[in-house]
N, C-alpha and C. Protein backbone atom coordinates (compact mmCIF):
# COMPACT_ATOMS: atom_id res chain seq x y z
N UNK A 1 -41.77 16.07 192.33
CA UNK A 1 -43.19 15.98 192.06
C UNK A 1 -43.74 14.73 192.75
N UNK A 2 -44.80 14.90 193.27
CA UNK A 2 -45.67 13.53 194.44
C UNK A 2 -46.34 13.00 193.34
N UNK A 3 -46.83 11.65 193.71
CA UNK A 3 -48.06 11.19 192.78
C UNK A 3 -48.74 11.92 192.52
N UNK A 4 -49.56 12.78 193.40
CA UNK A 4 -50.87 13.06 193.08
C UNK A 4 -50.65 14.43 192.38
N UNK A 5 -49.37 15.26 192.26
CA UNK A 5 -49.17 16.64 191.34
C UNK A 5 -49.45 15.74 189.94
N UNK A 6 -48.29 14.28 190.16
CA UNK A 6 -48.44 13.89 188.53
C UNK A 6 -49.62 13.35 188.29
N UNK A 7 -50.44 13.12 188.68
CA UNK A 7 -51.93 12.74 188.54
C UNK A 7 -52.57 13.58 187.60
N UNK A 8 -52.35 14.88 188.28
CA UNK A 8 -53.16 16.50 187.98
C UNK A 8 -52.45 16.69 187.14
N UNK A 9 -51.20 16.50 187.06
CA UNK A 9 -50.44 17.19 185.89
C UNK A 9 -50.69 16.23 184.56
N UNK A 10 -50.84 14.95 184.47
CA UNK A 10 -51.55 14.22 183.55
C UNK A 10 -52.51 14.13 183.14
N UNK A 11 -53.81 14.49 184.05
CA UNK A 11 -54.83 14.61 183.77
C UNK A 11 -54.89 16.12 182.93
N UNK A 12 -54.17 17.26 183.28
CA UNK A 12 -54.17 18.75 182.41
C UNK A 12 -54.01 18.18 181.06
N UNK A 13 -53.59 17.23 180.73
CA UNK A 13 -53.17 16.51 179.09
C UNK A 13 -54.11 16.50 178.63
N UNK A 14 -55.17 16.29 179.04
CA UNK A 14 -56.70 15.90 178.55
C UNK A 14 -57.54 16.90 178.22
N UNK A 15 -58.23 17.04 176.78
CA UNK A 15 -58.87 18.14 176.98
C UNK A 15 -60.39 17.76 177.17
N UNK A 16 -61.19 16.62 177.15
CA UNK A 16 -62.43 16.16 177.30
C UNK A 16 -62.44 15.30 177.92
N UNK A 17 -61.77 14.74 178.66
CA UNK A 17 -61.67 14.03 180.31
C UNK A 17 -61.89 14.78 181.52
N UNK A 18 -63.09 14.44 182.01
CA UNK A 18 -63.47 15.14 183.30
C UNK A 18 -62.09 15.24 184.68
N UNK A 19 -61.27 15.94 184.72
CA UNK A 19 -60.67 15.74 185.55
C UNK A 19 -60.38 14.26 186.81
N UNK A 20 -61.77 14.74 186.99
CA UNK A 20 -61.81 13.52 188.30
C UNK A 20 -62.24 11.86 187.94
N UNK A 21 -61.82 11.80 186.47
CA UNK A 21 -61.53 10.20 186.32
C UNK A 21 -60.24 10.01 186.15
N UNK A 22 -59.57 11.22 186.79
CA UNK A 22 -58.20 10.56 186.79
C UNK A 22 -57.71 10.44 188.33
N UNK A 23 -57.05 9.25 188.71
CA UNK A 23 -57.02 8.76 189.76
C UNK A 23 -55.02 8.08 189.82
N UNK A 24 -54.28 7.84 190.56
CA UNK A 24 -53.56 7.25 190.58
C UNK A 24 -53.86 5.64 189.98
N UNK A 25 -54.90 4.98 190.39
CA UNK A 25 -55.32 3.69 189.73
C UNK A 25 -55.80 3.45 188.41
N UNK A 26 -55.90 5.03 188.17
CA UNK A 26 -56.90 5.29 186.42
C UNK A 26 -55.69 4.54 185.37
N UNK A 27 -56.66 3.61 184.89
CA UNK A 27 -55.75 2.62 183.51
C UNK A 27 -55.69 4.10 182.40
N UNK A 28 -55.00 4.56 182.33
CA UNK A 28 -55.12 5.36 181.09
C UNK A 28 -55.43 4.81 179.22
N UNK A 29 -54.57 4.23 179.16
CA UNK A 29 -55.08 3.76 177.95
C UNK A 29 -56.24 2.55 177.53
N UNK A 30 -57.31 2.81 178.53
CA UNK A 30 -59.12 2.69 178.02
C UNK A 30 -59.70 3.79 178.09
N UNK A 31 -59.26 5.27 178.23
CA UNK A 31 -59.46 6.36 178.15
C UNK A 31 -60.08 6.66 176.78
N UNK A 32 -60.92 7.12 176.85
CA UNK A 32 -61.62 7.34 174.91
C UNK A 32 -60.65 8.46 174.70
N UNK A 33 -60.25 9.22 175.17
CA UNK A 33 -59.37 10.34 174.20
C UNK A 33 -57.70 10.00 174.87
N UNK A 34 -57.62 8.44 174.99
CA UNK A 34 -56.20 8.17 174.64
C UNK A 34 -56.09 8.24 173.64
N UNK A 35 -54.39 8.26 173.16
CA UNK A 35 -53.84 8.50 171.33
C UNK A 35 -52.86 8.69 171.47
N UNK A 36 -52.16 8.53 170.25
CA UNK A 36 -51.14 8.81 169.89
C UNK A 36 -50.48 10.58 170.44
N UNK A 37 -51.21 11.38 170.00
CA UNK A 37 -51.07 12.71 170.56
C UNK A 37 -51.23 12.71 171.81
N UNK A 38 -52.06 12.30 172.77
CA UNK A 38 -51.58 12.53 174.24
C UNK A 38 -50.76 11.95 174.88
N UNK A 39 -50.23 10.79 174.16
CA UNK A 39 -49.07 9.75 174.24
C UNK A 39 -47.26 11.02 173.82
N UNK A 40 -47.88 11.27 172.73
CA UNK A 40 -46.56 12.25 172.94
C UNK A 40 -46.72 13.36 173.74
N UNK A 41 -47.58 13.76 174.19
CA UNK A 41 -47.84 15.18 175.29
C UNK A 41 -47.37 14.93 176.45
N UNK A 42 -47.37 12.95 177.32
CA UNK A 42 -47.24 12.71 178.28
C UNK A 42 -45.81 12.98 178.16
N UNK A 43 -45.23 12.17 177.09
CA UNK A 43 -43.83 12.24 176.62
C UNK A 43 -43.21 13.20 177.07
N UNK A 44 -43.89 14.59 176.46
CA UNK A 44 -42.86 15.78 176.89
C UNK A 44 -43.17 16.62 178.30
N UNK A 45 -44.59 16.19 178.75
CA UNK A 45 -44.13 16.53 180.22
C UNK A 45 -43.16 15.97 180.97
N UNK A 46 -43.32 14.45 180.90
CA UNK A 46 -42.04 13.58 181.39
C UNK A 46 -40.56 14.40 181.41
N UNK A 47 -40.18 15.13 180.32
CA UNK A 47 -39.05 15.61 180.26
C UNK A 47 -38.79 16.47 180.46
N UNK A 48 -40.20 17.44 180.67
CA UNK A 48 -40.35 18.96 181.02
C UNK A 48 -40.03 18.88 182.41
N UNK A 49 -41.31 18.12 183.21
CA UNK A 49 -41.20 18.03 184.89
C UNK A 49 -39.87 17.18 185.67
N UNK A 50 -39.40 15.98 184.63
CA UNK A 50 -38.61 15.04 185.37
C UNK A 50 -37.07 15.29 184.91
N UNK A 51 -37.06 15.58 183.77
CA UNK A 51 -35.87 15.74 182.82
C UNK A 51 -35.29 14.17 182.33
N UNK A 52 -36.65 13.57 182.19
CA UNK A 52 -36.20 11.71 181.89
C UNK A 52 -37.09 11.68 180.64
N UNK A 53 -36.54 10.70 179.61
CA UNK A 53 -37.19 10.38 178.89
C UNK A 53 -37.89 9.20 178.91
N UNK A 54 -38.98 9.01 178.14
CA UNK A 54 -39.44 7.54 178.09
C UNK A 54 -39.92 7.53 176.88
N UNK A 55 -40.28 6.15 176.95
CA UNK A 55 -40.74 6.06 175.17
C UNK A 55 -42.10 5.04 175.01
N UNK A 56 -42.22 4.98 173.62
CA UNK A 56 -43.46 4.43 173.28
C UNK A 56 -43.75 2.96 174.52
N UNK A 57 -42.91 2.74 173.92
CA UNK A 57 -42.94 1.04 174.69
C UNK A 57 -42.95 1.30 176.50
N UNK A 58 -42.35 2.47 176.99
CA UNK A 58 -42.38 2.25 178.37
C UNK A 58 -44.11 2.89 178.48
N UNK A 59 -44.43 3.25 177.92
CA UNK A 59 -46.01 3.52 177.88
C UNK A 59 -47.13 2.77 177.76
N UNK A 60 -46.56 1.62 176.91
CA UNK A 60 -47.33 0.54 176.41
C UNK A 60 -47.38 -0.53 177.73
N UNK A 61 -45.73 -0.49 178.65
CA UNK A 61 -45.49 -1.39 179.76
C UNK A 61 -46.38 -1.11 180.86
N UNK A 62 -46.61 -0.23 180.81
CA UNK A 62 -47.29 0.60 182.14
C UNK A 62 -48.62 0.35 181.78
N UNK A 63 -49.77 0.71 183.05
CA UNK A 63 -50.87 0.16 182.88
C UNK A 63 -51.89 1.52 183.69
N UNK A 64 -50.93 1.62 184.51
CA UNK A 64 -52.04 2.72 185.41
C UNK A 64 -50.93 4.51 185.13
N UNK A 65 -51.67 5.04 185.83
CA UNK A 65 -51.10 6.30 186.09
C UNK A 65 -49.88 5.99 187.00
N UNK A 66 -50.28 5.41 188.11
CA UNK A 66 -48.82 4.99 189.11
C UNK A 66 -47.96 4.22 188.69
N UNK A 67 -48.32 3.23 187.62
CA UNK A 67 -47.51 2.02 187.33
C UNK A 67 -46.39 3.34 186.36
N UNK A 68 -47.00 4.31 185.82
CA UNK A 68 -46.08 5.37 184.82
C UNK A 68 -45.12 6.08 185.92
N UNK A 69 -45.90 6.74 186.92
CA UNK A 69 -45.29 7.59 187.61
C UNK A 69 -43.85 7.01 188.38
N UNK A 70 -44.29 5.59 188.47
CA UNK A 70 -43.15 4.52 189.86
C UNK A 70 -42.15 4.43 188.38
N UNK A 71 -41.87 4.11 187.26
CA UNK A 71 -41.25 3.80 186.03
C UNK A 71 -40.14 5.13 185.86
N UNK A 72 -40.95 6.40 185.89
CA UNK A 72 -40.49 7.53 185.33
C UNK A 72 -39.64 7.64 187.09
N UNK A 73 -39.68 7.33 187.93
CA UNK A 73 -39.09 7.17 189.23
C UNK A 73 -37.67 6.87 189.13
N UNK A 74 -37.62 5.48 188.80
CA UNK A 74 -36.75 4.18 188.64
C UNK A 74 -36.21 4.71 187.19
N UNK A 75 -36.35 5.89 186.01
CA UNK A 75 -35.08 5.87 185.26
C UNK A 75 -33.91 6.92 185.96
């Protein structure tokens, strides 16, 4: 998967986020419909698309969409 599938494929998480504020640079969590629930949704795509897990805290480390995507890379 390239950045920009996981972009799209992160942004599908969203159900009242206009698509196109999601960006590789998009900070996700100042997102108004960040949460706990799309926090675990990212979770299980992670394991669906990558077969890696991550967890609360590697979510919390991360800052952008890429800073997630380069992380979920490197396990």
């Amino acid at each position: 998967m390239t950045l920009d599938e996981f972009v799209t494929a992160f942004a599908e998480e969203f159900d009242e986020t206009p698509a196109e504020q999601f960006k590789a640079d998009t900070v996700y969590k100042e997102l108004d419909e960040w949460g706990s629930l799309t926090a675990l949704s990212i979770v299980a795509l992670t394991m669906e698309n990558f077969g890696k897990k991550i967890t609360g805290a590697d979510l919390r480390a991360c800052n952008t969409i890429e800073d997630l995507f380069n992380l979920i890379q490197t396990k």
